[in-house]
N, C-alpha and C. Protein backbone atom coordinates (compact mmCIF):
# COMPACT_ATOMS: atom_id res chain seq x y z
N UNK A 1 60.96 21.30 63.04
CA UNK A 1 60.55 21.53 64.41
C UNK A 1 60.59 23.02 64.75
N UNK A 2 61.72 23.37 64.43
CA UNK A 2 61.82 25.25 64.29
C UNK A 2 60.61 25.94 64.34
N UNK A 3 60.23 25.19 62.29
CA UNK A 3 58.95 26.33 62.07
C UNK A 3 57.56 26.21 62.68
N UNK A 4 57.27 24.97 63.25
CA UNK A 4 56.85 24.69 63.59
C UNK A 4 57.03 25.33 65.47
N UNK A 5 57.76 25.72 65.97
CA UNK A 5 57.27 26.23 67.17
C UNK A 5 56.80 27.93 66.71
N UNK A 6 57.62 28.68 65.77
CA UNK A 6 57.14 29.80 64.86
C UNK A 6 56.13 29.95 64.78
N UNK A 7 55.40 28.96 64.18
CA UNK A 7 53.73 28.88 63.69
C UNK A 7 53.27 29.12 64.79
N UNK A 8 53.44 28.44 65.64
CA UNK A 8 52.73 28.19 67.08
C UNK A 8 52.76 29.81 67.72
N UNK A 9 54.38 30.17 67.65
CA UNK A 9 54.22 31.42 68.40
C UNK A 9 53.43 32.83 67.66
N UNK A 10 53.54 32.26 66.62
CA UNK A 10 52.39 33.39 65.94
C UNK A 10 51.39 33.46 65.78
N UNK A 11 50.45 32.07 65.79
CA UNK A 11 48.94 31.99 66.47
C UNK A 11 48.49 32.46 67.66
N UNK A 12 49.83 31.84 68.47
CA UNK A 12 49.67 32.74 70.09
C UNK A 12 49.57 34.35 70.27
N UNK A 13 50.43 34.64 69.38
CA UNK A 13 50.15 35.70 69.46
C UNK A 13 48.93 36.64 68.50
N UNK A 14 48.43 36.28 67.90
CA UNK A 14 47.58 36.11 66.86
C UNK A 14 46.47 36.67 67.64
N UNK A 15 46.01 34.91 68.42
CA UNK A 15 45.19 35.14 69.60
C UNK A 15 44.74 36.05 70.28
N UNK A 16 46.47 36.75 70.79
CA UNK A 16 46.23 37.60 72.53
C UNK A 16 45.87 38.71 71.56
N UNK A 17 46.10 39.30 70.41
CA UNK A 17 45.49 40.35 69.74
C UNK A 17 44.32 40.38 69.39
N UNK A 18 43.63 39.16 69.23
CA UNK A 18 42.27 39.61 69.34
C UNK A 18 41.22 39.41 69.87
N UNK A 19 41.96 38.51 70.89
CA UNK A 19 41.67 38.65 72.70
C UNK A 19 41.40 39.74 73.41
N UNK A 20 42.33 40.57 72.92
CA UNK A 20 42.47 42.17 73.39
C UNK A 20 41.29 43.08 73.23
N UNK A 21 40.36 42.99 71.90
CA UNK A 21 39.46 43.42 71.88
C UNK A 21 38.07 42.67 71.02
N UNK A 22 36.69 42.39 71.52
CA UNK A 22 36.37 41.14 71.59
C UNK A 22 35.24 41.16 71.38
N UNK A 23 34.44 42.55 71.95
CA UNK A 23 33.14 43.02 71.67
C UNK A 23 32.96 44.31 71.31
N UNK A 24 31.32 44.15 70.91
CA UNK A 24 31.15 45.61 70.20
C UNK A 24 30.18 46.76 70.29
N UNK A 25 30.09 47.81 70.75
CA UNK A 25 29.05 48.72 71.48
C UNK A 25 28.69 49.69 70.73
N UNK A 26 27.50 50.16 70.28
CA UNK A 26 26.94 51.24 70.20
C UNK A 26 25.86 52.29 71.22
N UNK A 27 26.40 53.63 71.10
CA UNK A 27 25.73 54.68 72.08
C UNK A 27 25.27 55.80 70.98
N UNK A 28 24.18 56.48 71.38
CA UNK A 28 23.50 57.49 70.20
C UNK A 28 23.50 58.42 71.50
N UNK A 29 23.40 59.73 71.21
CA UNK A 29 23.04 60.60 71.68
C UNK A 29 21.50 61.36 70.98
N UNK A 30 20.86 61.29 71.78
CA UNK A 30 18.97 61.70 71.23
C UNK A 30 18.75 63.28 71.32
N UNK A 31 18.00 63.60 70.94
CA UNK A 31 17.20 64.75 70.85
C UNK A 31 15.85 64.98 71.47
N UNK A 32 15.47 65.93 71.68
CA UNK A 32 13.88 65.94 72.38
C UNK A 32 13.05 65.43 71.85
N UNK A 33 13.15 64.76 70.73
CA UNK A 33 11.95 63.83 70.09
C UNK A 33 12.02 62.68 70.41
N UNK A 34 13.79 62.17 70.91
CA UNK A 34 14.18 60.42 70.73
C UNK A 34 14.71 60.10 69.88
N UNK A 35 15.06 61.01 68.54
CA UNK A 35 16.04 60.96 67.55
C UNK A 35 17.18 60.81 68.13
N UNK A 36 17.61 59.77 67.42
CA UNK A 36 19.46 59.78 67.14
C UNK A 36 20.24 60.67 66.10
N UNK A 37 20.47 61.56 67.45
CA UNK A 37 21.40 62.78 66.50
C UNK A 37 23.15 62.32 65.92
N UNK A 38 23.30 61.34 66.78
CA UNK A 38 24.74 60.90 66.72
C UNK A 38 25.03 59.47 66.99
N UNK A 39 26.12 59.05 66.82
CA UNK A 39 26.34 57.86 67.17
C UNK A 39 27.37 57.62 67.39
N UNK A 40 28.13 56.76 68.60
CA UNK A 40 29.71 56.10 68.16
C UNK A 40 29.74 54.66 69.02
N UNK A 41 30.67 53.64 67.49
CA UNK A 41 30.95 52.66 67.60
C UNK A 41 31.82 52.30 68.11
N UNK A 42 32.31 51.59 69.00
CA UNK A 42 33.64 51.33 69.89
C UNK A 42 33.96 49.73 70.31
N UNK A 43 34.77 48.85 70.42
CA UNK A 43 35.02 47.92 70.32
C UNK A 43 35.95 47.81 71.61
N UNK A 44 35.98 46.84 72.57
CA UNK A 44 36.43 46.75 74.26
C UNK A 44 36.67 45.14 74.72
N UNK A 45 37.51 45.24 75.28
CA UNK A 45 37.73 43.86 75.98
C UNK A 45 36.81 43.08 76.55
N UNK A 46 35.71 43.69 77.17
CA UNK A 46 33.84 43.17 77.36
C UNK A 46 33.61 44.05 77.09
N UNK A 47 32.19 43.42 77.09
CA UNK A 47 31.05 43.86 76.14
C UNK A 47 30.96 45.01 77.04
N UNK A 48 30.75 45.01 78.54
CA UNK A 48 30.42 46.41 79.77
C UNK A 48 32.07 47.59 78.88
N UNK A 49 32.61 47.07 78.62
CA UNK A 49 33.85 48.57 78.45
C UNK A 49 33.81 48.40 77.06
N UNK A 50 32.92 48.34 75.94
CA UNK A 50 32.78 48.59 74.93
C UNK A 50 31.58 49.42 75.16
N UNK A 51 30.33 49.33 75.81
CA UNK A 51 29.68 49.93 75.94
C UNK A 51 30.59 51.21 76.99
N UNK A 52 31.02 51.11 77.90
CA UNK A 52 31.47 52.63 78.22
C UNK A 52 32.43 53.38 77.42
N UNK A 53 33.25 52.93 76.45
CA UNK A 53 34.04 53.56 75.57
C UNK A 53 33.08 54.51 74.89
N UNK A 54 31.81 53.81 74.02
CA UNK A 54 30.86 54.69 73.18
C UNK A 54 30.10 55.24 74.19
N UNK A 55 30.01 55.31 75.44
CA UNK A 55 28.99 56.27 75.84
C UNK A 55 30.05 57.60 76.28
N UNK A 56 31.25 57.16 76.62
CA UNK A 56 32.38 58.26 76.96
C UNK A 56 32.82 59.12 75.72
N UNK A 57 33.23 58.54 74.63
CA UNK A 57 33.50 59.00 73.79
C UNK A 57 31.96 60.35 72.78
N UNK A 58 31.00 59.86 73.38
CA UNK A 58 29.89 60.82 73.02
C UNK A 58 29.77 61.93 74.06
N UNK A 59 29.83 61.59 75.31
CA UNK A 59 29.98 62.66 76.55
C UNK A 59 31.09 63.43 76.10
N UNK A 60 31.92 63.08 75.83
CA UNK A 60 33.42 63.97 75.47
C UNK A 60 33.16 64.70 74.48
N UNK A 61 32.35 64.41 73.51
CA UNK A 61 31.76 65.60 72.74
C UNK A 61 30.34 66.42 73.27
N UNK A 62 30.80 66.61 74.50
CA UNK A 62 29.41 67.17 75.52
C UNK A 62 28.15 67.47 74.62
N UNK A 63 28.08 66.09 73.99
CA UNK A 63 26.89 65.68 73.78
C UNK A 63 25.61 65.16 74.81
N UNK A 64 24.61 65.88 74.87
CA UNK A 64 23.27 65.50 75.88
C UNK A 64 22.89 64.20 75.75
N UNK A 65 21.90 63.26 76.59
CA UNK A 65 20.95 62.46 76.00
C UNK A 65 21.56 61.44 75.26
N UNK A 66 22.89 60.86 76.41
CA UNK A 66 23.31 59.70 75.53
C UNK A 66 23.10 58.47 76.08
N UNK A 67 22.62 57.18 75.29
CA UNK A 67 22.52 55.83 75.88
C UNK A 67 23.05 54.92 75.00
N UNK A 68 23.20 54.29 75.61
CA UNK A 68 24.12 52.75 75.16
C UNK A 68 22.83 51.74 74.85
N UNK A 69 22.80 51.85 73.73
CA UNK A 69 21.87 50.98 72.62
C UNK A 69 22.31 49.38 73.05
N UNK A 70 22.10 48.64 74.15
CA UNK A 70 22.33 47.19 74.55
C UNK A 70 21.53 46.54 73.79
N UNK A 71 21.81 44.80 73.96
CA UNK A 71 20.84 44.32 72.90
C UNK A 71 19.96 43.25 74.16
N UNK A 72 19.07 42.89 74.29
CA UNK A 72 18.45 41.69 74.69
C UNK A 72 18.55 40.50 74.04
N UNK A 73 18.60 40.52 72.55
CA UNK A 73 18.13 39.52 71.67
C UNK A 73 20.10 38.46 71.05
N UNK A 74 19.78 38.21 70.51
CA UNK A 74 21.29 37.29 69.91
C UNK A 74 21.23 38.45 68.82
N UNK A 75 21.99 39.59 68.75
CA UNK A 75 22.48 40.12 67.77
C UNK A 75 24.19 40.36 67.72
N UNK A 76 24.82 39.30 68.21
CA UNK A 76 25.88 39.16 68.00
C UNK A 76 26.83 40.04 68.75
N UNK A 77 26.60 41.28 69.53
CA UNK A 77 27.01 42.21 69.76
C UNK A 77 28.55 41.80 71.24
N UNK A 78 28.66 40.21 71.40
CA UNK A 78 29.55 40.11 72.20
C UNK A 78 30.76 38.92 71.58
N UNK A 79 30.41 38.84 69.75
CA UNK A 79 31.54 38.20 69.35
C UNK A 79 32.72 39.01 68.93
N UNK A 80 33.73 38.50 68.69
CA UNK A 80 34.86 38.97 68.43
C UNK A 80 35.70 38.64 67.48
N UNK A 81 35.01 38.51 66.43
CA UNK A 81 35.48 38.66 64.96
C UNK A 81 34.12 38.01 64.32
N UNK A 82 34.18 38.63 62.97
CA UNK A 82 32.96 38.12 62.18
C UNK A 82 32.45 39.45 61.20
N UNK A 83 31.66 39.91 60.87
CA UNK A 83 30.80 40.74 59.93
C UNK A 83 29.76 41.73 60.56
N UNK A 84 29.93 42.70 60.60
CA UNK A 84 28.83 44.12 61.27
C UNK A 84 28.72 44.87 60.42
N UNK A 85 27.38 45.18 60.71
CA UNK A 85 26.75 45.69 59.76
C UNK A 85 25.72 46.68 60.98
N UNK A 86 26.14 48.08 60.34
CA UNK A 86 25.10 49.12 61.44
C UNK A 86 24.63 49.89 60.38
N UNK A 87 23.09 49.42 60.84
CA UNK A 87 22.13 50.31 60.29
C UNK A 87 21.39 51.66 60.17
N UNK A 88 20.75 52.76 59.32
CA UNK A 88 19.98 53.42 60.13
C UNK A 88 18.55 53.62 59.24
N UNK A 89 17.76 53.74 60.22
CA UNK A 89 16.21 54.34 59.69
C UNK A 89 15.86 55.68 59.77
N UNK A 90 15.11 56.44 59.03
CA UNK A 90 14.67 57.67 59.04
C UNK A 90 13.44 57.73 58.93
N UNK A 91 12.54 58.11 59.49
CA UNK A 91 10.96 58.26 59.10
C UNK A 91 10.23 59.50 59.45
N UNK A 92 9.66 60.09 59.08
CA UNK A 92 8.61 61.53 59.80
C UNK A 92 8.05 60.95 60.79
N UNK A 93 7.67 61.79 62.00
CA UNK A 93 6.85 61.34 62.94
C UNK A 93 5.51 62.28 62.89
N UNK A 94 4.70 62.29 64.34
CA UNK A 94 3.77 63.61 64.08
C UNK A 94 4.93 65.17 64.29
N UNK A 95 4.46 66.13 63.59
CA UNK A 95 4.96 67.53 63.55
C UNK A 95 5.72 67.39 62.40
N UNK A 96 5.91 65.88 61.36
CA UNK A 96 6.34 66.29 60.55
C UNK A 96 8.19 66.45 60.62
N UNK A 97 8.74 66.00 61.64
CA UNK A 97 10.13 66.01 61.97
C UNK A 97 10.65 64.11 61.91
N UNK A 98 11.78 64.35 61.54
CA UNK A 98 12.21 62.99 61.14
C UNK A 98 12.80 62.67 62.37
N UNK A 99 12.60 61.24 62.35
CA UNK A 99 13.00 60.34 63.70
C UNK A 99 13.79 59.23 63.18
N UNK A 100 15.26 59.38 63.86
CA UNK A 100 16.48 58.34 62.73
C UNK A 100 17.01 57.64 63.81
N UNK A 101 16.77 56.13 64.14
CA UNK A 101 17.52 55.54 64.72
C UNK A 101 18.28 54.30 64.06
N UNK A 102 18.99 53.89 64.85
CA UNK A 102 20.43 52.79 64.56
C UNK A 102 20.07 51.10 65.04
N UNK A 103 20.46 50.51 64.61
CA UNK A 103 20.74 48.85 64.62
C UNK A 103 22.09 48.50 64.03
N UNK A 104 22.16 47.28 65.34
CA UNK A 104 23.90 47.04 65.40
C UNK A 104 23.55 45.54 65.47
N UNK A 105 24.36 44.81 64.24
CA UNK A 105 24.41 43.44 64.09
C UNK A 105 25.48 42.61 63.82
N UNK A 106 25.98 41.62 64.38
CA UNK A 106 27.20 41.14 64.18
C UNK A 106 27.14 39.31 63.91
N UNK A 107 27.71 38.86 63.03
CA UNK A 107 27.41 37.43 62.61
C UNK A 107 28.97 36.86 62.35
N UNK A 108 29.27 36.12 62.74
CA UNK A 108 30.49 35.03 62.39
C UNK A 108 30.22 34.34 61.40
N UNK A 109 29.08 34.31 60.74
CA UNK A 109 28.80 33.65 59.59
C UNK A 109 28.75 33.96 58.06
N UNK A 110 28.05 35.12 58.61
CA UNK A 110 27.44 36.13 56.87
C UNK A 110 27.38 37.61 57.13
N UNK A 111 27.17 38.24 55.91
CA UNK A 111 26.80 39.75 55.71
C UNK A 111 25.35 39.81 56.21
N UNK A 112 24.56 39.25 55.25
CA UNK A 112 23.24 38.54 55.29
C UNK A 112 22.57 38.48 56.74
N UNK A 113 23.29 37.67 57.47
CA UNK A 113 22.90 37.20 58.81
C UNK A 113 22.95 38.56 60.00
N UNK A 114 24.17 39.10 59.35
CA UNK A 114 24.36 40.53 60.70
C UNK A 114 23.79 41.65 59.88
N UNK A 115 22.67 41.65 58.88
CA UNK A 115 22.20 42.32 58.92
C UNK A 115 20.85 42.17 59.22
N UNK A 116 20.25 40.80 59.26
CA UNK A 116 19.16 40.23 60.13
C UNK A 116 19.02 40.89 61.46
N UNK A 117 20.44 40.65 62.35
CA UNK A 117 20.74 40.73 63.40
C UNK A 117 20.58 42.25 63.56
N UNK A 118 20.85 43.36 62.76
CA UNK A 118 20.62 44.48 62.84
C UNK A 118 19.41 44.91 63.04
N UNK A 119 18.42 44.21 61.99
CA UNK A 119 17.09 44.76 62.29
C UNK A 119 16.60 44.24 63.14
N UNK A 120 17.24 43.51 64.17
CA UNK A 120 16.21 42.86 64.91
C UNK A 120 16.59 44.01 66.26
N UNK A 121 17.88 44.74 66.48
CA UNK A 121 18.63 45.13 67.47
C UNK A 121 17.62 46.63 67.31
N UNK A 122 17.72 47.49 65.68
CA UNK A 122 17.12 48.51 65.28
C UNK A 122 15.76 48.71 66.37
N UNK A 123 14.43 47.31 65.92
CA UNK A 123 13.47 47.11 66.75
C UNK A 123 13.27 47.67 68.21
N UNK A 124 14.39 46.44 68.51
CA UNK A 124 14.62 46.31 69.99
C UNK A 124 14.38 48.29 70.75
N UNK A 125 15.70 48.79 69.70
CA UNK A 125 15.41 50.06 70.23
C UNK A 125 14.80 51.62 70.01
N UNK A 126 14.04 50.85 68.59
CA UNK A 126 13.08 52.09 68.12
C UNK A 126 12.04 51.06 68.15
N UNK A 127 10.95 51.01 69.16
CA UNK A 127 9.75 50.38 69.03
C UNK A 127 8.42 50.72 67.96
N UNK A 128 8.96 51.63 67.06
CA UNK A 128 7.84 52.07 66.22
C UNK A 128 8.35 51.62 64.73
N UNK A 129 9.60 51.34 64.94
CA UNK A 129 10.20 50.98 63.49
C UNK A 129 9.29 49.75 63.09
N UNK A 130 9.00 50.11 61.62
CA UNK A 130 7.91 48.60 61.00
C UNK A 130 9.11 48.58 59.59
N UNK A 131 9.19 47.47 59.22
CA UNK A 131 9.79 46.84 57.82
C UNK A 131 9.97 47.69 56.85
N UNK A 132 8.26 47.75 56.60
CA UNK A 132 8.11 48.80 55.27
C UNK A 132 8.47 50.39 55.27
N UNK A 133 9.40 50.67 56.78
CA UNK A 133 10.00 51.97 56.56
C UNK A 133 11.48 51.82 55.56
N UNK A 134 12.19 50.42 55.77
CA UNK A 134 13.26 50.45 55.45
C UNK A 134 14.54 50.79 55.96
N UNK A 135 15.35 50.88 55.39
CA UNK A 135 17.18 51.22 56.12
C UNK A 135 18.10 51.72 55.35
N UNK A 136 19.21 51.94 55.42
CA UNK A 136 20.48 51.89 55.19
C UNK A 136 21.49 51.65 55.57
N UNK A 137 22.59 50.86 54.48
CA UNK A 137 23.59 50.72 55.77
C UNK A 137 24.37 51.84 56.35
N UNK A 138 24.72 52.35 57.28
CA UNK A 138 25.69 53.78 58.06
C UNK A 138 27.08 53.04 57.72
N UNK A 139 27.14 51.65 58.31
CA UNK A 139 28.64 51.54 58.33
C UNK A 139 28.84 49.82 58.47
N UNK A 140 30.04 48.91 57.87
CA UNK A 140 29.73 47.78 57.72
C UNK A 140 31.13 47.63 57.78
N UNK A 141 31.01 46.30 58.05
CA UNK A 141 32.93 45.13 57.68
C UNK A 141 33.12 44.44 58.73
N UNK A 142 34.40 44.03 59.02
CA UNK A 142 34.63 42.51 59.70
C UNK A 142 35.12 43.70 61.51
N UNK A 143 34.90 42.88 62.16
CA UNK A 143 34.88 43.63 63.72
C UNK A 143 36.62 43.80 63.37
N UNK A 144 37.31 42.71 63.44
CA UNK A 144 38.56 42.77 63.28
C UNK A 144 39.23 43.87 63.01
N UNK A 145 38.68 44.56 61.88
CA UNK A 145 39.62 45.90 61.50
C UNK A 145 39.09 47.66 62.18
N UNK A 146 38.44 46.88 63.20
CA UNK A 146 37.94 48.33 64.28
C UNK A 146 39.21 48.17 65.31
N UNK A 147 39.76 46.88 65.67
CA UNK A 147 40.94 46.54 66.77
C UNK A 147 41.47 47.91 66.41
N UNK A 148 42.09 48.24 67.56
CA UNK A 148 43.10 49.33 67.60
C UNK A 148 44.52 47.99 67.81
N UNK A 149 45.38 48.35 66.58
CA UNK A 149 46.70 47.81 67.29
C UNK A 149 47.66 48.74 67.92
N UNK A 150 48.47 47.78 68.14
CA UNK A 150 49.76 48.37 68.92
C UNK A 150 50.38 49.26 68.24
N UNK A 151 50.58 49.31 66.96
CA UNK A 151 51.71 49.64 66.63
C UNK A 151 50.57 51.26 66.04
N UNK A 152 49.51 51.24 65.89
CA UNK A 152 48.16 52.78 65.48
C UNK A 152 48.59 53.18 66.83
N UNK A 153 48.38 52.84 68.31
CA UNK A 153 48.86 53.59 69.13
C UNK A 153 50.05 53.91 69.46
N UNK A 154 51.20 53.74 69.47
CA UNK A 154 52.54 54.55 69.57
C UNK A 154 52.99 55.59 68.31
């Protein structure tokens, strides 16, 4: 009966830790073309203060021309544990200058799936991106190990 309330209290607490942080935001800062010169990923109790973490945390590097890359579509961007996978594209535009934007995908299921979810988010916010430009991944793994714990902050 002991270990058994143990178990219990360590799921509970299990829980409120990753309760604590739940969703996941990306913000780019652009350039006069619409390039993404920068980016930062940030993870928040909602999805609204995950998105202001990455748009603050880019202002704080008085960086210009920053927006919070939201999604319209199911790209996962308000679960809280699972597989992300952020993308980026590079392509020449006219003048001959490269135009690099980001896609943010998140799946409870697969690698596979949140990176579906990526290109579909990529789209969403580079409307010129086509397939046959291609990607890379920038940055990937389980949301889980973006949590800030307790014990990284003291």
């Amino acid at each position: 009966m002991k270990s058994l309330i143990v178990i219990f209290s360590l799921l509970l607490l299990l829980n409120f830790n990753l309760a604590s942080f739940s969703q996941i935001a990306i913000a780019v800062s652009k350039n006069e073309n619409g390039s993404s010169v920068k980016y930062s990923l940030q993870v928040g109790e909602t999805l609204d203060d995950a998105y202001a973490k990455a748009q603050a945390d880019l202002e704080s590097q008085e960086l210009k021309n920053v927006f919070v890359l939201k999604s319209t579509e199911n790209t996962g961007h308000d679960l809280k544990s699972g597989f992300y996978v952020l993308i980026i594209s590079s392509r020449k535009i006219l003048g001959g200058k490269f135009f690099i934007s980001y896609g943010l995908g998140v799946s409870p299921n697969s690698r596979q799936e949140a990176i579906q979810r990526a290109i579909v988010h990529l789209k969403e916010s580079d409307w010129g991106y086509e397939n046959n430009f291609g990607f890379a991944f920038e940055k990937e793994g389980r949301i889980e190990d973006l949590y800030i714990t307790e014990e990284a902050e003291k």
